[in-house]
N, C-alpha and C. Protein backbone atom coordinates (compact mmCIF):
# COMPACT_ATOMS: atom_id res chain seq x y z
N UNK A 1 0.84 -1.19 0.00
CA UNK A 1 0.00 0.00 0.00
C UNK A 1 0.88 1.25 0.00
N UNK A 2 0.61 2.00 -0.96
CA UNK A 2 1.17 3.14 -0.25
C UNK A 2 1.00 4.53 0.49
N UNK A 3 2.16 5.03 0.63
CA UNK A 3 2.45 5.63 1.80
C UNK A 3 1.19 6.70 1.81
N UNK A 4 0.91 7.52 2.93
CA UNK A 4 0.20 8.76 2.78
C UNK A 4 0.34 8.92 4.19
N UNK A 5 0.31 10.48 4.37
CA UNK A 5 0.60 11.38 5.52
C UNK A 5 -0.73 11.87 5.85
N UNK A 6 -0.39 12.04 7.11
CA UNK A 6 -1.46 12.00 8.26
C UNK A 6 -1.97 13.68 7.78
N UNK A 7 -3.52 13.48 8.15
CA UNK A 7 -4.41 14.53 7.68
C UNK A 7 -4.21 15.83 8.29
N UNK A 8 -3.85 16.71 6.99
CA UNK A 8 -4.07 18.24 7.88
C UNK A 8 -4.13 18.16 9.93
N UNK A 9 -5.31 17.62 9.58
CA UNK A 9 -5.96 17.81 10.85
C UNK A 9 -5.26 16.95 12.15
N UNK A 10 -4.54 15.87 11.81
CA UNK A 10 -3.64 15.05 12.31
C UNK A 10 -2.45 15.85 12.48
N UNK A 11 -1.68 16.03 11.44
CA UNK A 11 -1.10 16.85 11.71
C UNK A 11 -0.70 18.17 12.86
N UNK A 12 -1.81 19.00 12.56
CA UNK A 12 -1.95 20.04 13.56
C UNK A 12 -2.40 19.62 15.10
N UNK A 13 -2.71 18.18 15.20
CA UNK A 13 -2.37 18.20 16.83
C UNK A 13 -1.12 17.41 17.21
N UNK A 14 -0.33 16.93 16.41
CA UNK A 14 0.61 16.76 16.45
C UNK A 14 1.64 17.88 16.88
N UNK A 15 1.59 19.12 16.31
CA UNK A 15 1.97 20.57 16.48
C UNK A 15 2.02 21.10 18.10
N UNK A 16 0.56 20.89 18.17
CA UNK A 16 -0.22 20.83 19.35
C UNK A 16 0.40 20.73 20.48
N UNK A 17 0.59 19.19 20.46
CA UNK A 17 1.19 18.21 21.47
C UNK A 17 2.75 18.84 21.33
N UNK A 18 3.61 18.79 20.64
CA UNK A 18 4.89 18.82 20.71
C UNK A 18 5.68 19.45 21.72
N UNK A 19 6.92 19.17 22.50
CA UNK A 19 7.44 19.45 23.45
C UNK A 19 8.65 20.26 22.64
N UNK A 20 9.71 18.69 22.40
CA UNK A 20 10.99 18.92 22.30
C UNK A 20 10.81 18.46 20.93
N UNK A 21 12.08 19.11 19.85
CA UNK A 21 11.96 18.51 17.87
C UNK A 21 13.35 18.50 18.62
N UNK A 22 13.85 17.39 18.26
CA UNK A 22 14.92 16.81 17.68
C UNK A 22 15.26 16.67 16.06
N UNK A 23 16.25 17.56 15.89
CA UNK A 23 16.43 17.92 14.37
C UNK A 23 18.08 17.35 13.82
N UNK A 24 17.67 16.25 13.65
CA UNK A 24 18.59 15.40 12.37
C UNK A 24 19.46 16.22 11.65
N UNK A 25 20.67 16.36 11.34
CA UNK A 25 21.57 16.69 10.29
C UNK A 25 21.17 18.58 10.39
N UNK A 26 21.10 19.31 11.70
CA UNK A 26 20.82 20.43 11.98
C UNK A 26 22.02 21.09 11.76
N UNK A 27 22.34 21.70 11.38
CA UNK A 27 23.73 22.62 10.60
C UNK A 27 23.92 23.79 11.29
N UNK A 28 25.06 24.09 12.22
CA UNK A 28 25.64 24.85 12.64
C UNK A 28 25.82 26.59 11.68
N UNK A 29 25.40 25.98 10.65
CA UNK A 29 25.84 27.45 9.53
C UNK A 29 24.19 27.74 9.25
N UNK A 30 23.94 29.14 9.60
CA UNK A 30 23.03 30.21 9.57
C UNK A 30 22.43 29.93 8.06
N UNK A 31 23.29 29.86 7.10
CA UNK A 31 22.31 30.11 5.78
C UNK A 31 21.82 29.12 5.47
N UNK A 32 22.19 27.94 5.93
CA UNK A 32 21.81 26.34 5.60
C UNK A 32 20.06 26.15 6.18
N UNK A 33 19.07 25.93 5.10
CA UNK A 33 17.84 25.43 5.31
C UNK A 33 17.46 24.64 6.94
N UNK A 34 18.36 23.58 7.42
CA UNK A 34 17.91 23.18 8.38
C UNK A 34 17.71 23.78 9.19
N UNK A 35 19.15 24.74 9.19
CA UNK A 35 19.39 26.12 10.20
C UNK A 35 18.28 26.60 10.71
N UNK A 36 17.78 27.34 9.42
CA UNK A 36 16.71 28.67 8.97
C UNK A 36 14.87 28.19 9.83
N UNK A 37 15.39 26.73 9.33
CA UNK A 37 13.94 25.97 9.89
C UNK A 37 13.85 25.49 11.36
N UNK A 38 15.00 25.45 11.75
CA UNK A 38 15.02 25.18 13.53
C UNK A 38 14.95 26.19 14.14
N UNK A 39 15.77 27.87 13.00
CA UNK A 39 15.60 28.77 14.34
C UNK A 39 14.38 29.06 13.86
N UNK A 40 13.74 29.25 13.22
CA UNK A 40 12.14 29.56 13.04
C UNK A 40 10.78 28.75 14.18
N UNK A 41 11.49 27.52 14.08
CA UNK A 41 10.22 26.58 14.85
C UNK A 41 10.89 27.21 16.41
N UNK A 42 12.04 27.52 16.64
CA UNK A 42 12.57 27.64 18.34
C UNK A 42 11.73 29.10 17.91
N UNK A 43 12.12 30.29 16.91
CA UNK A 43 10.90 31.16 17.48
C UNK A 43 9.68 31.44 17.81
N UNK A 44 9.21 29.96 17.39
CA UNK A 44 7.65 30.09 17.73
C UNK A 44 7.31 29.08 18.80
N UNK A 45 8.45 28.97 19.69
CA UNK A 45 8.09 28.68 20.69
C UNK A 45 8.68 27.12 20.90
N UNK A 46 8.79 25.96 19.95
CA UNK A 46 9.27 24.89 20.17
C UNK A 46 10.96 24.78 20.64
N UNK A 47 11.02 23.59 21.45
CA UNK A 47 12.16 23.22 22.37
C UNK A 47 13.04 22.77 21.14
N UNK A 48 14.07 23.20 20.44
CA UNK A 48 14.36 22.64 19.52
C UNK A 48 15.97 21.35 20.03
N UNK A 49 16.10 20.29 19.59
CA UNK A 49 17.61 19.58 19.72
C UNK A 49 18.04 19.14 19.17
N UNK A 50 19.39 20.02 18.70
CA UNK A 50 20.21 19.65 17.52
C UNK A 50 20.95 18.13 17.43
N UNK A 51 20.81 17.45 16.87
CA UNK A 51 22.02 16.29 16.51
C UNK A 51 22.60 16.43 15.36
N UNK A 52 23.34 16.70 15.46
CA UNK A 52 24.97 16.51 14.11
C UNK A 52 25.97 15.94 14.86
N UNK A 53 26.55 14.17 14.70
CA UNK A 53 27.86 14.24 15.15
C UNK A 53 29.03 14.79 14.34
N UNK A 54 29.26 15.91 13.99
CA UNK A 54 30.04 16.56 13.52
C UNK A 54 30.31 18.01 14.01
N UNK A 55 29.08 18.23 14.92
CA UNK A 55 29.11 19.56 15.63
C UNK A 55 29.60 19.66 17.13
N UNK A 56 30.19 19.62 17.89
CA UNK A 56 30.60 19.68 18.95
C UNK A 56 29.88 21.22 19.57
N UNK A 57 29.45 21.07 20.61
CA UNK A 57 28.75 22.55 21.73
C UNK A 57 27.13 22.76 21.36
N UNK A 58 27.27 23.83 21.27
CA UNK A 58 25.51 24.42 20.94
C UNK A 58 25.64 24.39 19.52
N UNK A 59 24.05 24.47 19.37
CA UNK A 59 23.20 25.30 17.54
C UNK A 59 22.29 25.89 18.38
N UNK A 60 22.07 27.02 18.11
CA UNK A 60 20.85 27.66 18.36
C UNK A 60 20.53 27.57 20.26
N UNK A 61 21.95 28.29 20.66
CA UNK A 61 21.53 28.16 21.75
C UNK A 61 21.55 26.54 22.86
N UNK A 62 21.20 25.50 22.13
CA UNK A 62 21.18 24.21 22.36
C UNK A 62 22.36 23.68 22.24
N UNK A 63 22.50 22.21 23.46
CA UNK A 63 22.82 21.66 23.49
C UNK A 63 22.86 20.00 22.13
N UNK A 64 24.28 20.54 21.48
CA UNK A 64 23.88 19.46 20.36
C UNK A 64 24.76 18.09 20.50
N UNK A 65 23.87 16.85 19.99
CA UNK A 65 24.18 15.69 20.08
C UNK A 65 25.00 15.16 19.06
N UNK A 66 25.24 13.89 19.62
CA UNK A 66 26.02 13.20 18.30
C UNK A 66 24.68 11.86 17.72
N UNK A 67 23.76 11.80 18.35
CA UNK A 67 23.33 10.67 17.88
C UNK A 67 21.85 11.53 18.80
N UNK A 68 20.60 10.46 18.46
CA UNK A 68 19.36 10.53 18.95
C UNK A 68 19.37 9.82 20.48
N UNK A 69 20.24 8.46 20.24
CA UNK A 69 20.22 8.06 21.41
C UNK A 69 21.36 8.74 22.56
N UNK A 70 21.91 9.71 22.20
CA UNK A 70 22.45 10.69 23.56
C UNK A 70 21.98 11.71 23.68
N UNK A 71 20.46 11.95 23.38
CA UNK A 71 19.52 13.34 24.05
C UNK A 71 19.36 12.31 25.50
N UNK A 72 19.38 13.22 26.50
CA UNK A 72 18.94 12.66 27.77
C UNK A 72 17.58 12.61 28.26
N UNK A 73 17.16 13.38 27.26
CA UNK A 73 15.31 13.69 27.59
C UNK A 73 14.55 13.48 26.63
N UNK A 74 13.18 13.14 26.84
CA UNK A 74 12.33 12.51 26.17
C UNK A 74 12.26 13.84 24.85
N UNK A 75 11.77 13.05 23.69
CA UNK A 75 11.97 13.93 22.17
C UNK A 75 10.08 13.14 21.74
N UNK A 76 9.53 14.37 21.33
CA UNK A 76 8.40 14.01 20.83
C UNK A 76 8.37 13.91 19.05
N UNK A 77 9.24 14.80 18.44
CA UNK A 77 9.10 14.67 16.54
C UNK A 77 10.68 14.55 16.24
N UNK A 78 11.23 13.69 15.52
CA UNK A 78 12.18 13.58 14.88
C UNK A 78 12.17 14.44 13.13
N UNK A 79 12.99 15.14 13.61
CA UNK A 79 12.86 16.28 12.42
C UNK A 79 14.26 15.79 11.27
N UNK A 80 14.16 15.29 10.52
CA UNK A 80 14.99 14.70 9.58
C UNK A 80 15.29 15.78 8.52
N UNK A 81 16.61 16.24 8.14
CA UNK A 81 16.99 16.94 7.26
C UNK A 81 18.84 16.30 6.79
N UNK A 82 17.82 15.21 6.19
CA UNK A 82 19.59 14.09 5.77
C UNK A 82 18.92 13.15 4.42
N UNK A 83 19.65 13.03 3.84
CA UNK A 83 19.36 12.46 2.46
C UNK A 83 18.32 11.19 2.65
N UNK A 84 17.58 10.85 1.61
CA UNK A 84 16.57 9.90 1.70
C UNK A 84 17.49 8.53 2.13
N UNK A 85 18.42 8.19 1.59
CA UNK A 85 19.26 7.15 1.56
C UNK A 85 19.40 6.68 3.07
N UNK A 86 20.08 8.13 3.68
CA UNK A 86 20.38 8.03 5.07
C UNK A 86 19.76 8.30 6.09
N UNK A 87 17.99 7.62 5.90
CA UNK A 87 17.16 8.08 6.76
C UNK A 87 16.88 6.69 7.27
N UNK A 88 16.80 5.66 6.78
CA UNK A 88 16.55 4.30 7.87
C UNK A 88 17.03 3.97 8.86
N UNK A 89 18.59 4.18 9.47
CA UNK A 89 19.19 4.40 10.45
C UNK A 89 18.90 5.19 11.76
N UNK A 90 17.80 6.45 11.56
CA UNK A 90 17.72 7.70 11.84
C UNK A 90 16.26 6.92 12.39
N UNK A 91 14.89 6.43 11.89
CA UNK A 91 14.28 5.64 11.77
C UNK A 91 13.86 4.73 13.20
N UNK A 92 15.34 3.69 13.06
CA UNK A 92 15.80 2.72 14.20
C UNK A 92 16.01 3.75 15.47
N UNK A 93 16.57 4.71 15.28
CA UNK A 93 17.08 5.37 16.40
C UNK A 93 15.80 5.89 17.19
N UNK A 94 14.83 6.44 16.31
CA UNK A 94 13.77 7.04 16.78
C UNK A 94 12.69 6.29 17.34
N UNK A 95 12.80 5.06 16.95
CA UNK A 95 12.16 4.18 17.49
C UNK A 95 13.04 3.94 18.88
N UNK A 96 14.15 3.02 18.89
CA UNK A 96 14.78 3.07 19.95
C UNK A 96 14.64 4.32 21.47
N UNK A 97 14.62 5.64 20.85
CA UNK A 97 14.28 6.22 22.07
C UNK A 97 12.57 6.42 22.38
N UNK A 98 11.79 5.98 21.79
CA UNK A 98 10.53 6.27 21.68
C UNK A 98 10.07 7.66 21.52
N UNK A 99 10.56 7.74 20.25
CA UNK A 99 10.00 9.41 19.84
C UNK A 99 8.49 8.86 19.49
N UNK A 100 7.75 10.03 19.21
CA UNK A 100 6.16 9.85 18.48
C UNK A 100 5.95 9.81 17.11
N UNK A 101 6.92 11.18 16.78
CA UNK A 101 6.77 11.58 15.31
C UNK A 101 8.13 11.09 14.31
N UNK A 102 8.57 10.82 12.93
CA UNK A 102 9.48 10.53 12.79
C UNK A 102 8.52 11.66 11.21
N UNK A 103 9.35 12.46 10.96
CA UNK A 103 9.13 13.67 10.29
C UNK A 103 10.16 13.58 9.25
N UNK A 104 10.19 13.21 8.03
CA UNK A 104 11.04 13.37 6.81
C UNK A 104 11.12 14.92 6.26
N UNK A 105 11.59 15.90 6.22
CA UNK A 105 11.61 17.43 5.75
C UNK A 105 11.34 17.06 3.97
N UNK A 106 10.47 17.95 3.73
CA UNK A 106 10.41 18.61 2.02
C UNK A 106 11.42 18.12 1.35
N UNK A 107 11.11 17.22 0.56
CA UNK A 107 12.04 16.58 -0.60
C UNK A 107 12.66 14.93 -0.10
N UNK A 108 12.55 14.85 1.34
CA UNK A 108 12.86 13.18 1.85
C UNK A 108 11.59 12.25 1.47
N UNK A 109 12.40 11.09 1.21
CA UNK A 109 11.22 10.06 0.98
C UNK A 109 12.30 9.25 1.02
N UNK A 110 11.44 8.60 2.14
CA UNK A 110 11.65 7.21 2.55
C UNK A 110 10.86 5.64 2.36
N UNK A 111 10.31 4.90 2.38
CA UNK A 111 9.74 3.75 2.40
C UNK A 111 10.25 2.66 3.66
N UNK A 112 11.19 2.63 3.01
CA UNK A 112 12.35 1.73 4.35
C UNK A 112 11.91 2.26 5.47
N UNK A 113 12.01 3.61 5.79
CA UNK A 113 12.30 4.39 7.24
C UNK A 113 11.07 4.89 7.61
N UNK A 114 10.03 4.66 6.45
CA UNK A 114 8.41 5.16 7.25
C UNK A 114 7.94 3.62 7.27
N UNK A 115 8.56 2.57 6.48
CA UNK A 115 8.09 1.24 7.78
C UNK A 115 8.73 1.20 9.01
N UNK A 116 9.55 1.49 9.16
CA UNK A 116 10.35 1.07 10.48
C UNK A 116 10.01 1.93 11.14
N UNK A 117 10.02 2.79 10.91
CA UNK A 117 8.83 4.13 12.31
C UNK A 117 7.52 3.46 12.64
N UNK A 118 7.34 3.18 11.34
CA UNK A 118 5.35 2.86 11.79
C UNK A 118 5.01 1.45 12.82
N UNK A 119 6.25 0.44 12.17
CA UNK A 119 6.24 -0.87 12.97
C UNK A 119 6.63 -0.49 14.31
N UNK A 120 7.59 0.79 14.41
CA UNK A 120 8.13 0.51 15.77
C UNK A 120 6.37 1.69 16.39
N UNK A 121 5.97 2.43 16.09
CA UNK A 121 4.44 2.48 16.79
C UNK A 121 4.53 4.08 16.22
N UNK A 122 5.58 4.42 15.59
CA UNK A 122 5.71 6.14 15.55
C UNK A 122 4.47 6.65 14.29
N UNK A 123 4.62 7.83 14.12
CA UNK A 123 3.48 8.59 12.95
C UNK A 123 4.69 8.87 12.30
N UNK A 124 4.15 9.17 11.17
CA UNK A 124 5.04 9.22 9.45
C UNK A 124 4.83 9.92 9.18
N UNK A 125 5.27 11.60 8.80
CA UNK A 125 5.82 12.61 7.95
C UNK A 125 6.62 12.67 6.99
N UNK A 126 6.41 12.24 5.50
CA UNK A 126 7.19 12.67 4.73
C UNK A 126 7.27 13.71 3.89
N UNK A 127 8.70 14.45 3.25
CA UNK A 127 8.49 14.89 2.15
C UNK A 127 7.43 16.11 2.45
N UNK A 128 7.34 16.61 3.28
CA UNK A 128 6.91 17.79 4.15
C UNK A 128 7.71 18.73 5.12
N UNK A 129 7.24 20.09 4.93
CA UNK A 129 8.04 21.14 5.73
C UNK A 129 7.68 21.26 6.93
N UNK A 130 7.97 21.17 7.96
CA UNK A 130 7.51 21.34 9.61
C UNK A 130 7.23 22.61 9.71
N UNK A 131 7.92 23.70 8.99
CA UNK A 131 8.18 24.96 9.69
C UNK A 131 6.80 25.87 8.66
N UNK A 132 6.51 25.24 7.16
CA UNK A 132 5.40 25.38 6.53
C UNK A 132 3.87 24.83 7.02
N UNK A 133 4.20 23.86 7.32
CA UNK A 133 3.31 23.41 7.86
C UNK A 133 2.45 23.67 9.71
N UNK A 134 3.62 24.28 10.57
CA UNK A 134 3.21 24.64 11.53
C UNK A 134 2.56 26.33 11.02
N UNK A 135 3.20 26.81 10.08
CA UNK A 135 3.07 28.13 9.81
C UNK A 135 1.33 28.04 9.60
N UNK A 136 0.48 27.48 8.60
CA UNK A 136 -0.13 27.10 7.78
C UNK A 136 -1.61 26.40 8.88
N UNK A 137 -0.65 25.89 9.79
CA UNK A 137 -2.26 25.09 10.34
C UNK A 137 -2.03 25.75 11.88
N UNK A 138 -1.08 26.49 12.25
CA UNK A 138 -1.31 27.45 13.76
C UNK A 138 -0.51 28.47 13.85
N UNK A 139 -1.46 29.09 12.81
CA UNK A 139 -0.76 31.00 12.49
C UNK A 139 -1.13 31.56 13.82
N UNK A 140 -1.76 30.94 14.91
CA UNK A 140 -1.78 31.87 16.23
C UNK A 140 -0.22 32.08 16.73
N UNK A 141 0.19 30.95 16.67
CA UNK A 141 1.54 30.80 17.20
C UNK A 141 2.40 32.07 17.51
């Protein structure tokens, strides 16, 4: 069967609910898209946490990881901004810590990595903007 993403309306309580985004392949450099889209969602209020193991200290203020499984605190959306290829790994991890959401960014597509989210119990975002999409369904924000 294939894939399809959870309704508008699914979506936006997903938004709702959200605590902490854990953001995948989050880039230390200001002009870089992931950048632009983490400090946007931290201005509207979300807990944002960077993982790049390539970044050592903060992004955005935050404390950044090398992996999903060394956030010390519970993560509600896995915000993915890493090539389709290298998203099944990312997937396992998110399952492993029991995230909710496992969120592919605008232009990811996965199959591999939105079964392995869904088997492990998570919701599937692909190939969608978080930071468009929060814009879009809670302009109160």
């Amino acid at each position: 069967m294939a894939f399809e993403n959870p309704s508008r309306e699914a979506i936006k309580a997903i938004l709702q609910k959200a605590g902490n985004i854990a953001v995948v392949g989050l880039s230390d450099k200001p002009d870089r898209t992931s950048h632009m889209v983490a400090a946007a969602m931290q201005a509207r209020g979300y807990r944002i946490i960077p993982v790049n193991p390539n970044v050592s200290g903060t992004i955005l203020g935050e404390t950044c990881y090398p992996s999903l499984t060394a956030i010390p605190e519970p993560v509600d959306i896995v915000n993915v901004f890493r090539r389709s290829e290298d998203t099944p790994p990312v997937a396992r991890e998110a399952v492993e810590i029991g995230a909710n959401v496992l969120w592919l960014q605008q232009g990811i597509i996965s199959e591999e990595a939105a079964a392995i989210a869904a088997e492990g119990g998570l919701t599937v975002i692909m190939d969608r903007c978080i930071k468009v999409e929060d814009a879009i369904l809670r302009p109160e924000r």
